[in-house]
Protein backbone atom coordinates (compact mmCIF):
# COMPACT_ATOMS: atom_id res chain seq x y z
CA UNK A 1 -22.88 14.38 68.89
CA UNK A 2 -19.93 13.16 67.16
CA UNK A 3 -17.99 14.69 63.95
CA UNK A 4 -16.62 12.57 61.75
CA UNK A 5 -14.41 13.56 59.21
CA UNK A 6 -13.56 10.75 56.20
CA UNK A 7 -11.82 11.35 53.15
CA UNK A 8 -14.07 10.96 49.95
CA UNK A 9 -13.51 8.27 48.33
CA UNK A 10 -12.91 9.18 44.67
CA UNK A 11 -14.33 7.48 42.06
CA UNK A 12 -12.46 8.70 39.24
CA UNK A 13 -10.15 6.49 39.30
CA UNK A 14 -12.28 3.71 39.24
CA UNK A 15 -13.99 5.03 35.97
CA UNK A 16 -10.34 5.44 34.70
CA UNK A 17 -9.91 2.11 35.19
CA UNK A 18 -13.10 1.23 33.84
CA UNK A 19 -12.24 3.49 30.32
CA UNK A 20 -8.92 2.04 29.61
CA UNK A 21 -10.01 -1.65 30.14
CA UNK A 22 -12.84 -1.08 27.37
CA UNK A 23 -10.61 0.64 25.26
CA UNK A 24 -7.77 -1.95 25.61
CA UNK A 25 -10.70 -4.37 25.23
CA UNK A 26 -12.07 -3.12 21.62
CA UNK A 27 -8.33 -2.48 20.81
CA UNK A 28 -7.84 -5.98 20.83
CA UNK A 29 -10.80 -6.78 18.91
CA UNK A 30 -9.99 -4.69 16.54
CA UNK A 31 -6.37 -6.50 16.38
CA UNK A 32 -7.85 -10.04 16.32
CA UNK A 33 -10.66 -9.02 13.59
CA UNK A 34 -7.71 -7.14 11.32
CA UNK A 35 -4.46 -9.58 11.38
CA UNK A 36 -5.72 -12.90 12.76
CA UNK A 37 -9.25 -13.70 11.85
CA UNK A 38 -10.17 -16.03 9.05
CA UNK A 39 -10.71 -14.65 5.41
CA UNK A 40 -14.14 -14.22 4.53
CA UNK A 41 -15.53 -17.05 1.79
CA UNK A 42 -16.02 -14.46 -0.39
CA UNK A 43 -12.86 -13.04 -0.31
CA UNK A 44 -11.04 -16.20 -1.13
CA UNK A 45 -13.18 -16.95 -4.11
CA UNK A 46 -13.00 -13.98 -5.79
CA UNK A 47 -9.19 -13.54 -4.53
CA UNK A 48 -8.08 -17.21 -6.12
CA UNK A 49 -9.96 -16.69 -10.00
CA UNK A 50 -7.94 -13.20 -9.88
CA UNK A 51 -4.55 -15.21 -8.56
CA UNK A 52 -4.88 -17.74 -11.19
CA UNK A 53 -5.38 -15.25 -13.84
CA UNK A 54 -2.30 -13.97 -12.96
CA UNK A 55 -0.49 -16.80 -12.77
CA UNK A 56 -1.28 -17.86 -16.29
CA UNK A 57 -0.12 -14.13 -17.15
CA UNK A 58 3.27 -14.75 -15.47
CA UNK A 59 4.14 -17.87 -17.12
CA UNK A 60 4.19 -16.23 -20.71
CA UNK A 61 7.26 -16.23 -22.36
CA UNK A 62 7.75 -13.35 -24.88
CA UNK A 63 10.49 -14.29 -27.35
CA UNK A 64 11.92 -10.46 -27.93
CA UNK A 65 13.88 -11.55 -30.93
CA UNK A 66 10.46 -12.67 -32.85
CA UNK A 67 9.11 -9.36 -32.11
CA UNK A 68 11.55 -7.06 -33.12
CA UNK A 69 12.30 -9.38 -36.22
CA UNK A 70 8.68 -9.27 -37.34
CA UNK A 71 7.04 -7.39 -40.63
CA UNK A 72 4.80 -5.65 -38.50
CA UNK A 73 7.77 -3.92 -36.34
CA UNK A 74 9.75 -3.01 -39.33
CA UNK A 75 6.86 -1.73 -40.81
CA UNK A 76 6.28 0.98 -37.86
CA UNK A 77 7.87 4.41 -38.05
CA UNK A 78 7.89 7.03 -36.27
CA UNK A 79 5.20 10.13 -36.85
CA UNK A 80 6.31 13.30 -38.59
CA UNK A 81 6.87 16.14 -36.78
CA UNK A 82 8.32 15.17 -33.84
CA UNK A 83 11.58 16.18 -32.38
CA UNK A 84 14.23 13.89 -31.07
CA UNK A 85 14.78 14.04 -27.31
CA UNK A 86 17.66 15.68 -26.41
CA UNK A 87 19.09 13.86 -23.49
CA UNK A 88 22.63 15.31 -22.92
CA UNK A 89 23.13 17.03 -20.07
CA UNK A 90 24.43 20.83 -20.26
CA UNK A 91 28.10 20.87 -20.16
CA UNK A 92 28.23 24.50 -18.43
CA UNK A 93 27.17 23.46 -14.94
CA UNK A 94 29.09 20.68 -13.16
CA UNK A 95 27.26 21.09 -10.40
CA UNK A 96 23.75 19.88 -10.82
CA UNK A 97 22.29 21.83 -7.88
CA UNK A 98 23.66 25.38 -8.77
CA UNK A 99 21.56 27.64 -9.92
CA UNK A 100 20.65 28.81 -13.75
């Protein structure tokens, strides 16, 4: 009677192989489906009616001097009570990062 001694042939690798192909295989899908498949009907409808919308916003012309030289704007004043901000920066510290 004869002895013979293989190596085992491992598998593991094979199923290695087998893992990475699927995942570069949905990885692609999931490429193809995000950044080069169509847009969806739907999405284009409702996506132009809310780009024209905006378009017609963006070609209003607002003529500042008509505004501010209104009735209505002259007639607006500012509430009572309120303090005036005081934007000046202390004089004390020259270096903004240093401490109080």
């Amino acid at each position: 009677m004869a002895i013979i001694i293989q190596e085992e042939r491992n598998k593991s690798g094979m199923i290695a192989i087998i893992i990475a192909l699927v995942i570069l295989a949905v990885g692609g899908g999931l490429t193809y489906y995000l950044f080069f498949s169509p847009v969806p009907l739907a999405e284009r409808i409702v996506g132009s009616q809310q780009f024209q919308a905006v378009s017609q916003l963006s070609n209003i012309r607002i003529d500042a001097e008509s505004v501010t030289g209104s009735s209505v704007w002259s007639s607006l004043s500012a509430p009572e009570g309120l303090s005036e901000l005081d934007t000046s920066l202390p004089s004390r510290r020259g270096n903004p990062f240093e401490s109080f």
